[in-house]
Protein backbone atom coordinates (compact mmCIF):
# COMPACT_ATOMS: atom_id res chain seq x y z
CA UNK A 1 86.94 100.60 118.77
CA UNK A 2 90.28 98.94 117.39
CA UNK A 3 90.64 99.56 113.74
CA UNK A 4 89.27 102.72 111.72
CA UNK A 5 89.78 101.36 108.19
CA UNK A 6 89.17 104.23 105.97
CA UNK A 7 86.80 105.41 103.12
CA UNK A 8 84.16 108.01 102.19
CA UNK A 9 80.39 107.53 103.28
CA UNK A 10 78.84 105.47 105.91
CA UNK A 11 78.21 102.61 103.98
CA UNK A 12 81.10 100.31 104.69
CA UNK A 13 83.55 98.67 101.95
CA UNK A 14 83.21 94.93 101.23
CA UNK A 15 86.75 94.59 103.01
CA UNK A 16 85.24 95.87 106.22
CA UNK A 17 82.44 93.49 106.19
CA UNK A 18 84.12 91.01 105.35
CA UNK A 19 86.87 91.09 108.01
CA UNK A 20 84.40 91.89 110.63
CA UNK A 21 82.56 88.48 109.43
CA UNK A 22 85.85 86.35 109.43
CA UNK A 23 87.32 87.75 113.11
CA UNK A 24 84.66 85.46 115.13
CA UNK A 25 85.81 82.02 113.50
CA UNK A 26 89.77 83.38 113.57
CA UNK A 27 89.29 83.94 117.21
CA UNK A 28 87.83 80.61 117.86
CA UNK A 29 90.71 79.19 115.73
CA UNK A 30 93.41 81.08 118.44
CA UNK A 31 91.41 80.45 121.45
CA UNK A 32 91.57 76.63 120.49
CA UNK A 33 95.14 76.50 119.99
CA UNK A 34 95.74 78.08 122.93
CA UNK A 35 93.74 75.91 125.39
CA UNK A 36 95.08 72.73 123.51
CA UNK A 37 98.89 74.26 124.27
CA UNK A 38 97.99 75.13 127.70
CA UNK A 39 95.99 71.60 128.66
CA UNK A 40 99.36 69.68 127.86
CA UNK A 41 100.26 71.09 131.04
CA UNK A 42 96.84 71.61 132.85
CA UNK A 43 94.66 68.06 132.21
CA UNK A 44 91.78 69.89 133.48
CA UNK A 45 91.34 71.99 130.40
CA UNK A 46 90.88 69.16 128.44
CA UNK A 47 87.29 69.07 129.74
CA UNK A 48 86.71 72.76 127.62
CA UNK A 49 87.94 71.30 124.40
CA UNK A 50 85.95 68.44 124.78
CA UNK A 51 82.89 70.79 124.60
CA UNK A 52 84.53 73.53 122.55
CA UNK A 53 81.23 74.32 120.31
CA UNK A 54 79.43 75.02 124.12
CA UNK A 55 82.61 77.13 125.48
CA UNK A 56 82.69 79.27 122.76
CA UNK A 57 79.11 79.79 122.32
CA UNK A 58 78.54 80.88 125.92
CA UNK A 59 81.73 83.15 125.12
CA UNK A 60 80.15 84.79 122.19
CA UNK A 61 76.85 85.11 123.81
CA UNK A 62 78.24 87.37 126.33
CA UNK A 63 79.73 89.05 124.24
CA UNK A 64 77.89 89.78 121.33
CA UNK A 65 74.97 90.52 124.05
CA UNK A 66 76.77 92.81 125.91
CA UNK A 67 77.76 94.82 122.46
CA UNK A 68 74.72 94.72 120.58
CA UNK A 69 73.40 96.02 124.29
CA UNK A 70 75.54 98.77 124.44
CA UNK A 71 76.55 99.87 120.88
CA UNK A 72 73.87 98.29 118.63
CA UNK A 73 76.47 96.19 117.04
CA UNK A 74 77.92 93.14 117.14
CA UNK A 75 81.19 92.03 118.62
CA UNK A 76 83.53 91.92 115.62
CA UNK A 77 81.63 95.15 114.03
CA UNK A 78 82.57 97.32 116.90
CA UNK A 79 85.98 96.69 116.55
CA UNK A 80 85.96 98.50 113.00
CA UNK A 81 84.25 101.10 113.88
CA UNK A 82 80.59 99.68 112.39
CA UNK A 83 77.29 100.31 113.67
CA UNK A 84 73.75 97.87 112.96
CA UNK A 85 70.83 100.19 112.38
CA UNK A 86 66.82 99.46 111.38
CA UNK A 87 66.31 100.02 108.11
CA UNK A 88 62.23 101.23 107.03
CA UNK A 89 61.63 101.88 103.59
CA UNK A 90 58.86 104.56 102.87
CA UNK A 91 57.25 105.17 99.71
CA UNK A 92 56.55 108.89 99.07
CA UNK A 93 55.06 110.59 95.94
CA UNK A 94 55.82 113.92 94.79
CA UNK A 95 52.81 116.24 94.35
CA UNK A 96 54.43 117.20 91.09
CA UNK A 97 54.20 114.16 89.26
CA UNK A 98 51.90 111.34 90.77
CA UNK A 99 52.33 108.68 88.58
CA UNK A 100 56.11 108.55 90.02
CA UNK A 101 57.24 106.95 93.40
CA UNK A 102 60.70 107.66 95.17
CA UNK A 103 62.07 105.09 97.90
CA UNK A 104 63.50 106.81 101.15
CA UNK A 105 65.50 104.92 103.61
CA UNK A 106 65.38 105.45 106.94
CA UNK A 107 68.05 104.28 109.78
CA UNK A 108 66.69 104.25 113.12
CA UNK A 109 68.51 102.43 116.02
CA UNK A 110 67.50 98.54 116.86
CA UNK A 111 65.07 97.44 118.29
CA UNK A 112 64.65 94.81 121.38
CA UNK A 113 63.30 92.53 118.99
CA UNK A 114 65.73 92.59 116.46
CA UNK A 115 69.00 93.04 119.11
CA UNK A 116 67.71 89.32 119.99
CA UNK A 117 67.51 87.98 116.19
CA UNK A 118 70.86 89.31 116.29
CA UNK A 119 71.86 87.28 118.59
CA UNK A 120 70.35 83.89 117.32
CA UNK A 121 71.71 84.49 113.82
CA UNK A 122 75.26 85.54 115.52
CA UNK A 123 75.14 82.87 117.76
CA UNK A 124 72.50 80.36 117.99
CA UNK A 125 72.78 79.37 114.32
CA UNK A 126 76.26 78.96 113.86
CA UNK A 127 76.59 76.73 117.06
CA UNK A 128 73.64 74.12 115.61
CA UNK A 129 76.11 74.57 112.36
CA UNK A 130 79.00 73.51 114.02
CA UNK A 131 77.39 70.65 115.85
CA UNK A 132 75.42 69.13 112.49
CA UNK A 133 78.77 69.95 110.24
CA UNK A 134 80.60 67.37 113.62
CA UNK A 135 77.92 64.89 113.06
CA UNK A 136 78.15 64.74 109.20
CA UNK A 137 81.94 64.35 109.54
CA UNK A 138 81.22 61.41 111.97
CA UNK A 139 79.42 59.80 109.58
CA UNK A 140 81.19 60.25 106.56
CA UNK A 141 84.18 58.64 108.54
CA UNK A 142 82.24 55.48 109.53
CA UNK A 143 80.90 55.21 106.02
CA UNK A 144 84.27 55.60 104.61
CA UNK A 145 85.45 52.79 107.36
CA UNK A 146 82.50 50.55 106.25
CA UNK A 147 83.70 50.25 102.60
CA UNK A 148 86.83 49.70 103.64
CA UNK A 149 86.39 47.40 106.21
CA UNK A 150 82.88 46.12 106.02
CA UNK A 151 80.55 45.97 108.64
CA UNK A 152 81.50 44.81 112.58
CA UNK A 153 81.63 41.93 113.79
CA UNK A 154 78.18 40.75 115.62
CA UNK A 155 79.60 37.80 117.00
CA UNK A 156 80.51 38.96 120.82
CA UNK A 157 76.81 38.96 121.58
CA UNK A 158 76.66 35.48 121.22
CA UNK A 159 78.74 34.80 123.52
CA UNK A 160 76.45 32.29 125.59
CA UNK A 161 75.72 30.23 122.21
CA UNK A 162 79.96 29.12 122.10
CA UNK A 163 79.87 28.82 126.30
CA UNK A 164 76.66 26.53 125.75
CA UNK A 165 75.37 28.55 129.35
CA UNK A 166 71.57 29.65 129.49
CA UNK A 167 71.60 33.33 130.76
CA UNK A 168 68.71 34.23 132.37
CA UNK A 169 67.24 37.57 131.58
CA UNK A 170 64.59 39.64 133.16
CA UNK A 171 61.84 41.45 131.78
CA UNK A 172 62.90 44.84 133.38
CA UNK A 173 66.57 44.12 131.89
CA UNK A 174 64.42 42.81 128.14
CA UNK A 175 62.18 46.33 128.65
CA UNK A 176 65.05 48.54 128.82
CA UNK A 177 67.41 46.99 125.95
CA UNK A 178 64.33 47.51 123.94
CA UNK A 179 64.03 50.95 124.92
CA UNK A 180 67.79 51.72 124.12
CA UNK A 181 67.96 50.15 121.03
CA UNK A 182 64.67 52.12 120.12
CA UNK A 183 66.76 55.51 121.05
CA UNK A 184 69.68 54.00 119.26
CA UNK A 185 68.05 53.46 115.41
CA UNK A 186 66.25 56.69 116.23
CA UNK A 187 69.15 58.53 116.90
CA UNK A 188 71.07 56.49 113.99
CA UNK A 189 68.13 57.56 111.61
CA UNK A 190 68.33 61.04 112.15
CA UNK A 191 72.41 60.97 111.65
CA UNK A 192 71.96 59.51 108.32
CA UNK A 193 68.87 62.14 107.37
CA UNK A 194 71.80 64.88 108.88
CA UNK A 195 74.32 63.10 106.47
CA UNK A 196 72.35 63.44 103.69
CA UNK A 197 70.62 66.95 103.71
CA UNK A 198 73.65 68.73 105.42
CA UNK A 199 75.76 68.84 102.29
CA UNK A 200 72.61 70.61 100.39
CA UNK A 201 72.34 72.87 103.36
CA UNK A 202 75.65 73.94 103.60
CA UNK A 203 75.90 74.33 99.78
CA UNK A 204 72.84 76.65 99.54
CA UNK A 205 73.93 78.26 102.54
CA UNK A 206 77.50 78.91 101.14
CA UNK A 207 75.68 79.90 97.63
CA UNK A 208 73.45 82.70 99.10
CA UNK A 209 75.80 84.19 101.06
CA UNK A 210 78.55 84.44 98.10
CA UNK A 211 75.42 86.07 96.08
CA UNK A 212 74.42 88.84 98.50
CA UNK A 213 78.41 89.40 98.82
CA UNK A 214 79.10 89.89 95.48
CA UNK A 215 76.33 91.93 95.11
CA UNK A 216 77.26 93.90 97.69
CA UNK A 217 80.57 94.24 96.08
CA UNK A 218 78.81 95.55 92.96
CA UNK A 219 77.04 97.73 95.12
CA UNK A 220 73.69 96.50 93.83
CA UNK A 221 72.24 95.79 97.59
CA UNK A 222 72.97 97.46 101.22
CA UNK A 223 72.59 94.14 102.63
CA UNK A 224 76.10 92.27 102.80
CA UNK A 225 73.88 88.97 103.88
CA UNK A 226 70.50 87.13 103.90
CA UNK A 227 70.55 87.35 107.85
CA UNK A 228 70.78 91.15 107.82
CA UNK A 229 68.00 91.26 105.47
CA UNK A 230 65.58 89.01 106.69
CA UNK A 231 65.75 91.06 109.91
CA UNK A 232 65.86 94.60 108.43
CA UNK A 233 69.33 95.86 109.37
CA UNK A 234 72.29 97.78 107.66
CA UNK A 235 75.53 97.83 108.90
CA UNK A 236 76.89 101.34 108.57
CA UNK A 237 79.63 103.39 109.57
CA UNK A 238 79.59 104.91 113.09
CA UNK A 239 80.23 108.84 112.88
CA UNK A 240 82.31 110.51 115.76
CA UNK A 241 78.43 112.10 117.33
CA UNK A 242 76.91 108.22 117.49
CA UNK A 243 80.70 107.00 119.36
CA UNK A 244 79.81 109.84 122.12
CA UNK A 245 76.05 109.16 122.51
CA UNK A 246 76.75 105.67 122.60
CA UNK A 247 79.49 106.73 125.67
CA UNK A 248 76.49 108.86 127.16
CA UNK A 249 74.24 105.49 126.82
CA UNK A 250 76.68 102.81 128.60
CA UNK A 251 77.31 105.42 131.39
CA UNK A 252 73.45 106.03 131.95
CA UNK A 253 73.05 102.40 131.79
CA UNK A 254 75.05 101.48 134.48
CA UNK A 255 73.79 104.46 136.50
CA UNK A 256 70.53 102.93 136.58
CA UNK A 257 72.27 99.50 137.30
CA UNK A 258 73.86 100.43 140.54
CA UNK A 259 70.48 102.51 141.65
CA UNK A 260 68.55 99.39 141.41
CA UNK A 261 70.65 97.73 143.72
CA UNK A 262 69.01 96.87 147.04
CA UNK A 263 70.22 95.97 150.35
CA UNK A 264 71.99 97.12 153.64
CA UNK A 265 75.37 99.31 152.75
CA UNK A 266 77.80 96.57 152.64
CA UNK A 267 75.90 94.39 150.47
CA UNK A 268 75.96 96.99 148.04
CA UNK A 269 79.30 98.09 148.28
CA UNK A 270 80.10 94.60 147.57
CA UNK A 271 77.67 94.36 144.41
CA UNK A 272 78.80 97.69 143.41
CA UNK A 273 82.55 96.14 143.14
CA UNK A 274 81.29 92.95 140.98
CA UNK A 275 79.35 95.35 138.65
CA UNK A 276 82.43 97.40 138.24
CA UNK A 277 84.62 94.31 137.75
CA UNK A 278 82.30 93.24 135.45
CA UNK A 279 82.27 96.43 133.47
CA UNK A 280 86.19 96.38 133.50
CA UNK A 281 85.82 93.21 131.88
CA UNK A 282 83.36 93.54 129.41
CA UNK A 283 84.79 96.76 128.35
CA UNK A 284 88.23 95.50 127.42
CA UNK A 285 87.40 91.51 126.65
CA UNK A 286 87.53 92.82 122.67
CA UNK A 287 90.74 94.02 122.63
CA UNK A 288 92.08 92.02 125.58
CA UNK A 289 91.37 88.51 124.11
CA UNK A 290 92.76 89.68 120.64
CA UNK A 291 95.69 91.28 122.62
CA UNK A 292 96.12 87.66 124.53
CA UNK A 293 95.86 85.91 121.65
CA UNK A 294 98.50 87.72 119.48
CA UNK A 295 101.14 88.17 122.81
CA UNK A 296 100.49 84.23 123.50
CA UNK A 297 101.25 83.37 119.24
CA UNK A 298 104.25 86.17 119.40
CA UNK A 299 105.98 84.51 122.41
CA UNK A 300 105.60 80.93 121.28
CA UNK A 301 107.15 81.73 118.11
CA UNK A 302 109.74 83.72 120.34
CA UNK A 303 110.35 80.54 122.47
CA UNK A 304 110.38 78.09 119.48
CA UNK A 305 112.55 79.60 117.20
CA UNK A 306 115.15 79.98 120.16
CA UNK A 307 114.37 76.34 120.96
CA UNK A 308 115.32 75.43 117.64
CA UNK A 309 118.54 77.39 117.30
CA UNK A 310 119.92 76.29 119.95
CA UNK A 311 119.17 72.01 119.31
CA UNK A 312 119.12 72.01 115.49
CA UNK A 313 122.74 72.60 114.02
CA UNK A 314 123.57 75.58 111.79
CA UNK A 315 125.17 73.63 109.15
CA UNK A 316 124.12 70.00 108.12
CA UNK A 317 126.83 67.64 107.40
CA UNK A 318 127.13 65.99 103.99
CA UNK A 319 125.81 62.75 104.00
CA UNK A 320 128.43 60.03 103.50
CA UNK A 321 128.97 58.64 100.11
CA UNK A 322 127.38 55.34 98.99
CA UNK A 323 130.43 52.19 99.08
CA UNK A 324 132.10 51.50 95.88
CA UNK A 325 130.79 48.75 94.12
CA UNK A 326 132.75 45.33 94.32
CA UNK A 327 134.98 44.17 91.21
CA UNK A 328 133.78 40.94 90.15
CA UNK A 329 135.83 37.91 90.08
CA UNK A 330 135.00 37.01 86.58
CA UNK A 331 134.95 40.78 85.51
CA UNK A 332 137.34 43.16 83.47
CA UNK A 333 140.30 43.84 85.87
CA UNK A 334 141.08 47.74 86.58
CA UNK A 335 144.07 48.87 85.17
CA UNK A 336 146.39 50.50 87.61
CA UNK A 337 146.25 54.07 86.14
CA UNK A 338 142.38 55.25 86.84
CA UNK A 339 142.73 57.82 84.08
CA UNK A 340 143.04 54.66 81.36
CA UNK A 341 140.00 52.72 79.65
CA UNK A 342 139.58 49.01 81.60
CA UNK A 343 137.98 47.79 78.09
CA UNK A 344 141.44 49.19 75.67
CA UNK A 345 143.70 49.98 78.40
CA UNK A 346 144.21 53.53 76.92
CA UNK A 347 143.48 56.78 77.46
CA UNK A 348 139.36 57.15 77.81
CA UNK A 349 138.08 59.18 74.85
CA UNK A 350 134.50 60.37 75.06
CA UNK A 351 134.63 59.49 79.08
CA UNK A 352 130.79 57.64 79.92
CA UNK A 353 130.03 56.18 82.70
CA UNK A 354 127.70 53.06 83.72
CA UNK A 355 125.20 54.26 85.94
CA UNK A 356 124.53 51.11 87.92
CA UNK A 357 128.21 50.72 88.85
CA UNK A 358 129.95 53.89 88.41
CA UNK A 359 132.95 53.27 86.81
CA UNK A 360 134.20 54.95 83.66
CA UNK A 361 135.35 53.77 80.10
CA UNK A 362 135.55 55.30 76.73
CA UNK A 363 131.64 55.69 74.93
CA UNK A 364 132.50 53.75 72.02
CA UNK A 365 133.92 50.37 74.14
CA UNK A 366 131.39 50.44 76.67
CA UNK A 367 128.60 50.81 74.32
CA UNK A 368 129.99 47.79 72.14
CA UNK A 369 130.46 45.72 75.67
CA UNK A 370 126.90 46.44 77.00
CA UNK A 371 125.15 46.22 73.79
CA UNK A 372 126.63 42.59 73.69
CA UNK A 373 126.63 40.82 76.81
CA UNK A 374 123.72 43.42 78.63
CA UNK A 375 126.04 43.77 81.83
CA UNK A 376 128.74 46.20 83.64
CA UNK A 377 132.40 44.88 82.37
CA UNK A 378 133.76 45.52 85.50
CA UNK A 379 130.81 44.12 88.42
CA UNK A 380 128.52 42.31 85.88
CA UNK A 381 125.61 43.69 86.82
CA UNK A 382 122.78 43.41 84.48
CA UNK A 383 122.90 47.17 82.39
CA UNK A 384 121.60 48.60 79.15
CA UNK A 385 122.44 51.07 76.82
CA UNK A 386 119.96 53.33 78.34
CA UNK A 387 121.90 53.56 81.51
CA UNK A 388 125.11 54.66 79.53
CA UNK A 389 125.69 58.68 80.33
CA UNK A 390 128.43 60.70 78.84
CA UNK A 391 130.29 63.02 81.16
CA UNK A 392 131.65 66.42 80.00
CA UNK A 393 134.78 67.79 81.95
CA UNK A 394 137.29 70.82 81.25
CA UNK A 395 140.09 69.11 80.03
């Protein structure tokens, strides 16, 4: 067990449940990023990413095998500290009053049955999730290209209609291009039924499972999802008694284990090692991969932020300032004192300034100027009043 998050009871709080439920796709998210940093150096891992949904199933099925096996819980749940139990309601009626009825639950621990259910809803389900949410993204993307583009281009399997050649075809070759492009509108057919239903799917999946979460918020149900209460499970609390049986339990297991191995001595001394390697493994692959995970994260950043202080400069220098507009030939000479008015040749009063030229006269004469003639005095580019601003200095 990793985390202990507090509170009173067995039942867990909603903030339990639902980080146990979000650690599975944040370790997925990790484990991706970390074989897609890693395969710019090693090409081979390229072939995992290519079939991450696969990868990362087979991952989880180990392990949420091996720890509803072992602690009657599932991967994530153990970390926290959480246990899966049967749940049996019983009616019972008091001898008192017989008209009245009082439920009692009942925990017991899982059964083979339901350790397997488990594992489909865990695991099999969200991996035919991830594969039909890939294929309605595929197709949403070629419809998307389709209205934008149109449909392609037949034409290239004409090609013997512009060469004016006769191919000549067999019936084996005719046979088989029927049978592939049989497969092929099959296969097509059952993308678009995939692009249509999915989104209703996913909603009403998404919809049930933010019911039976808010309700178990509002602690009106002990079931924090559909899954869990189609198969007759509660997640509760594991108390310090259930942590030590459940030690007792693994260690008995894997008695048993090594007993049933068969063989001369070496041969078992050899399996022996491989069951204890495997044990080593199993036992610390839930806080070794989020260990890896969070060491591999911590020293990137480490490594990048160093990176970037030592190529990216401390201080950015100004950028340089645009080049002064040209005086036009025909235009309102400067005067040689900058602090006087080009249009009176006195002192500016009200200082404004044309925007599309930048040069400075007093409001009233400028305003007059471009009101008239609808230009700069100075470059003759085209201005308006609109592009007149006053400036404000200390004087």
């Amino acid at each position: 067990m990793l985390f202990q998050v507090g509170g009173e009871g067995t039942r867990p709080t909603f903030f339990e449940m639902a980080a146990a439920q979000q650690l599975p796709a944040s370790l997925r998210a990790a484990l991706t990023y970390s074989l897609g940093v890693f395969a710019l150096r090693r090409s081979f891992l390229h072939k995992i990413l290519d079939y991450e949904d696969e990868f990362y199933a087979a991952l989880m099925l180990i392990l949420e095998g091996h720890s509803l096996r072992t602690t009657d819980s599932s991967f994530a749940e153990s970390l926290y500290g959480l246990r899966r139990k049967s749940v049996r309601l019983r009616l019972r009626k008091e001898s008192a009053r017989k008209d009245s009825s009082s439920e009692e639950v009942q925990h017991s621990g899982l059964e083979k049955r339901q350790r397997i259910l488990s594992v489909v809803f865990l695991v099999v389900l969200p991996y035919f999730k991830s594969k039909l949410h890939a294929i309605y993204n595929k197709e949403r993307e070629a419809r998307l290209r389709e209205s934008l583009w149109g449909t392609e281009d037949q034409g290239f399997d004409d090609a013997d209609f512009f060469t004016g050649e006769e191919s000549i075809v067999s019936r084996d070759d005719i046979s088989g291009n029927q049978e592939l492009s049989v497969r092929a509108q099959l296969a097509s057919k059952i993308k678009k039924i995939i692009a249509v239903c999915y989104p209703w799917i996913h909603a009403s999946s998404e919809g049930l499972s933010f019911t039976y979460q808010l309700l178990y918020l509002l602690d009106a149900t002990g079931f924090y999802s559909l899954g869990l209460q189609a198969l007759g499970i509660q997640v509760c609390r594991a108390t310090g008694q259930e942590l030590m049986d459940t030690s007792s339990r693994i260690s008995k297991i894997r008695n048993h284990e090594r007993e049933r191995l068969r063989g001369p001595p070496w041969l078992k001394t050899v399996q022996g090692a491989l069951l204890s390697c495997s044990y080593a493994v199993l036992d610390y692959a839930q806080t070794g991969l989020i260990a890896a995970v969070f060491i591999f994260k911590m020293m990137e950043w480490w490594y990048q932020s160093a990176e970037e202080r030592l190529t990216a400069p401390t201080v950015y220098p100004p950028p340089p300032p645009p080049p002064a507009p040209k005086v036009a030939k025909d235009g309102i000479p400067l005067p040689p004192d900058s602090s006087l008015c080009a249009l009176c040749l006195q002192k500016r009063a009200n200082p404004s300034v044309v925007t599309v030229s930048g040069f400075v006269f007093c409001y009233s004469c400028v305003f007059k100027y471009v009101s008239k003639y609808k230009r700069c005095p100075v470059t003759l580019i085209p201005a308006s009043v609109d592009q007149i601003r006053r400036l404000f200095h200390d004087t």
